[in-house]
C-alpha atoms as a PDB file:
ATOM      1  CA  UNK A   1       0.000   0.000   0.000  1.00  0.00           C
ATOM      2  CA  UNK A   2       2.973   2.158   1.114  1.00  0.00           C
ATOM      3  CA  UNK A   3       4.710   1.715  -2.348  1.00  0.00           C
ATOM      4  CA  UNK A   4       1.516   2.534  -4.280  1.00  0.00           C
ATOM      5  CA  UNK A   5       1.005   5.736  -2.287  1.00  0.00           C
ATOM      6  CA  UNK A   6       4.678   6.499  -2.869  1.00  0.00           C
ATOM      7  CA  UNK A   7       4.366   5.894  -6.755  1.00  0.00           C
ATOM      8  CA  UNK A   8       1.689   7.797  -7.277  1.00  0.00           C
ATOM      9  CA  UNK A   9       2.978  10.966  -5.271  1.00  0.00           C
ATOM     10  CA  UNK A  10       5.849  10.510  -7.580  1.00  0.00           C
ATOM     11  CA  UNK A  11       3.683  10.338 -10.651  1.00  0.00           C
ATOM     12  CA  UNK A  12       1.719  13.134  -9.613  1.00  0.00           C
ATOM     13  CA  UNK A  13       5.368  15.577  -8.731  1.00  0.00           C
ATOM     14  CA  UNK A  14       6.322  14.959 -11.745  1.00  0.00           C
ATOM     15  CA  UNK A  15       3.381  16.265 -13.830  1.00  0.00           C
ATOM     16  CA  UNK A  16       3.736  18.727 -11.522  1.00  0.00           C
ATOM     17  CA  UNK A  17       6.796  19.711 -12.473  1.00  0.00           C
ATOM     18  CA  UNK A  18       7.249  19.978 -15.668  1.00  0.00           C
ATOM     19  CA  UNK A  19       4.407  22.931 -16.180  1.00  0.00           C
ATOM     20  CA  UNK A  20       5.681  24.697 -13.683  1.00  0.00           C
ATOM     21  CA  UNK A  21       9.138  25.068 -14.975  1.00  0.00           C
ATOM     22  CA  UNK A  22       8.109  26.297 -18.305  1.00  0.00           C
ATOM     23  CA  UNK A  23       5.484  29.157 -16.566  1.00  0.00           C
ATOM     24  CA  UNK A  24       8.821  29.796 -14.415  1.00  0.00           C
ATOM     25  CA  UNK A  25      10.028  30.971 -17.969  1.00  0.00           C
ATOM     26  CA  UNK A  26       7.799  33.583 -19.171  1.00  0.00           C
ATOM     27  CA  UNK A  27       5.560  34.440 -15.981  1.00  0.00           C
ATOM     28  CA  UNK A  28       6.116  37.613 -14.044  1.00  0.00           C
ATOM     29  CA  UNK A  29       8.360  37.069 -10.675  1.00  0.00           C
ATOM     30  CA  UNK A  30       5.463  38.015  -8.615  1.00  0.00           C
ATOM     31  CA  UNK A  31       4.711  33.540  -8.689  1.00  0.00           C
ATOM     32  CA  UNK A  32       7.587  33.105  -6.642  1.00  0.00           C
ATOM     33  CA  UNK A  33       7.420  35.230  -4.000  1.00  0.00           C
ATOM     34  CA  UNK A  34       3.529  34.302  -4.309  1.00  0.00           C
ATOM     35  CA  UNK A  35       4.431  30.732  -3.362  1.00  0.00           C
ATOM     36  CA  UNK A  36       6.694  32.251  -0.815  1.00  0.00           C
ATOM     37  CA  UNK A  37       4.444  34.194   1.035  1.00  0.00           C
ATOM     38  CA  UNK A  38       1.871  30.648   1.115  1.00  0.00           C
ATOM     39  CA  UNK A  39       4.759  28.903   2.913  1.00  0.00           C
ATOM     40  CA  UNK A  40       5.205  31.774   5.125  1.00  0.00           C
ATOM     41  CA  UNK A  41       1.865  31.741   5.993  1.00  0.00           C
ATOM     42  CA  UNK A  42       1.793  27.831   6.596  1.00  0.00           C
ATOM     43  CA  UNK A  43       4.749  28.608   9.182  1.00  0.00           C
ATOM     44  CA  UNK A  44       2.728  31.304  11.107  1.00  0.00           C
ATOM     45  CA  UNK A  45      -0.432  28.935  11.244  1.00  0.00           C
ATOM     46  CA  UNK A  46       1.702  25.704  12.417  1.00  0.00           C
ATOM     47  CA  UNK A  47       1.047  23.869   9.090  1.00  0.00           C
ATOM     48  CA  UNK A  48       3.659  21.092   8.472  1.00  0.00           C
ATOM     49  CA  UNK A  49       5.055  21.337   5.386  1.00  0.00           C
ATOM     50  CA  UNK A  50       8.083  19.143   5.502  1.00  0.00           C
ATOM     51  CA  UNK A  51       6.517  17.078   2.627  1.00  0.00           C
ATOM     52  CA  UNK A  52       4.482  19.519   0.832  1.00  0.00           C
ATOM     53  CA  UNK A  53       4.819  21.727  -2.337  1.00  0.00           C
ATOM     54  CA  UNK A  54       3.330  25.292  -3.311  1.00  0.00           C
ATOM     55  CA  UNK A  55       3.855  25.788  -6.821  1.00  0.00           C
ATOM     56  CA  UNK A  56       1.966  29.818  -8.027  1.00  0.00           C
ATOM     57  CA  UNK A  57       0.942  30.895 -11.556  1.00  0.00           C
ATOM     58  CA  UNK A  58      -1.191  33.982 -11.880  1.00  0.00           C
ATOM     59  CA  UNK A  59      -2.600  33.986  -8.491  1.00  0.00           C
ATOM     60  CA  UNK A  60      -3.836  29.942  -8.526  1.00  0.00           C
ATOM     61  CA  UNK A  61      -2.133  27.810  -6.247  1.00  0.00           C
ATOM     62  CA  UNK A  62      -1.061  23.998  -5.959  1.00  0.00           C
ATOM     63  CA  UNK A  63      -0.724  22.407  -2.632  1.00  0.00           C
ATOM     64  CA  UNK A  64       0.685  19.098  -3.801  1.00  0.00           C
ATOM     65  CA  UNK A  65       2.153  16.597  -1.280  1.00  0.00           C
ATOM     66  CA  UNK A  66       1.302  14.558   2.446  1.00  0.00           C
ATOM     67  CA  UNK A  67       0.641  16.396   6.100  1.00  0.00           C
ATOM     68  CA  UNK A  68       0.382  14.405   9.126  1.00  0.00           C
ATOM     69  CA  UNK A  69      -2.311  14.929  10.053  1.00  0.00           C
ATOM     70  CA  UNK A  70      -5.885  14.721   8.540  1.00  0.00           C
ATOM     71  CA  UNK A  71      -6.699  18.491   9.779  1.00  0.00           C
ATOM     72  CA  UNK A  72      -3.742  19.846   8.503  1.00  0.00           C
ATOM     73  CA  UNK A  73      -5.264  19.787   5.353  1.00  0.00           C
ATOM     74  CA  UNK A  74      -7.902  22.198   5.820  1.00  0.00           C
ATOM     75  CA  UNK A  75      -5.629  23.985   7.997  1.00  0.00           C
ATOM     76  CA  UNK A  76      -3.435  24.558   5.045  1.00  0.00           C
ATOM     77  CA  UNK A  77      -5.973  25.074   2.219  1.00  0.00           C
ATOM     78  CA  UNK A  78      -7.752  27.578   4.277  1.00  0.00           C
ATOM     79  CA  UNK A  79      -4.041  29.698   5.010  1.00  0.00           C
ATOM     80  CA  UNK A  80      -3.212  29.125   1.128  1.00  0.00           C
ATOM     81  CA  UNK A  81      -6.295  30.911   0.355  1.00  0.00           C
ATOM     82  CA  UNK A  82      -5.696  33.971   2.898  1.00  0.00           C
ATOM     83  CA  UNK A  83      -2.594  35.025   1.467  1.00  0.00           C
ATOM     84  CA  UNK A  84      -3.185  38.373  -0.483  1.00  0.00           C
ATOM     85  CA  UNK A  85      -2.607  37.667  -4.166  1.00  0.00           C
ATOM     86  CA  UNK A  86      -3.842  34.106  -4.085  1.00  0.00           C
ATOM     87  CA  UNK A  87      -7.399  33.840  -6.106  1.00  0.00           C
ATOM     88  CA  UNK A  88      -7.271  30.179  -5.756  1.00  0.00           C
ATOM     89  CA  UNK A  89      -6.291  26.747  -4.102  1.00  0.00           C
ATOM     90  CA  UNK A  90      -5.960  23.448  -5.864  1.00  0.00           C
ATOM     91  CA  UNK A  91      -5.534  20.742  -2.927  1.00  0.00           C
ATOM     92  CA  UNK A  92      -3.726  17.210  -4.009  1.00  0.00           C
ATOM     93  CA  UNK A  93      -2.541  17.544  -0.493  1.00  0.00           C
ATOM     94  CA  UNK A  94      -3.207  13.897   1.312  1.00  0.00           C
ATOM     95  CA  UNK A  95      -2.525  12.817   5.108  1.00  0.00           C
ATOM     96  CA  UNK A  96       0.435  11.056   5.347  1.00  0.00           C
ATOM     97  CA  UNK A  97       1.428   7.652   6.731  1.00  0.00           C
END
């Protein structure tokens, strides 16, 4: 089950990825300090974020990754969604093992 979760994480980083590197390319450099400011935000509101990834394009936001615990989740999606700039939040975020 463990290797199955893992897999799929890594399927899901990687298609992840790739679309963000290429809006890194020609997007302004207000999406990094966007994702930034999210993970700033998770660190004032005691989200764990040891396994998780904000990636920013034009104000949406992907949480992608594993808390550990089930209400971290909303805890996080609702602090994504605070952060001044962000218009919205696209959750794969998962409780971990």
């Amino acid at each position: 089950m463990k290797a199955i979760i893992t897999a799929t994480l890594v399927f899901l980083i990687s298609g992840a990825i790739v679309p963000v590197v290429q809006a890194q390319t020609d997007s302004s450099a207000s999406d990094p300090q966007l994702a930034h400011s999210v993970r700033v935000s998770f660190a004032h509101a005691g989200v764990s974020t040891s396994h998780v990834f904000v990636f920013a394009r034009g104000g949406k936001v992907t949480l992608l990754g594993w808390v550990p615990e089930h209400d971290q989740v909303a805890l996080a999606e609702r602090t994504a969604a605070s952060v001044p700039g962000v218009t919205s939040v696209d959750s794969w975020l998962a409780r971990g093992l």
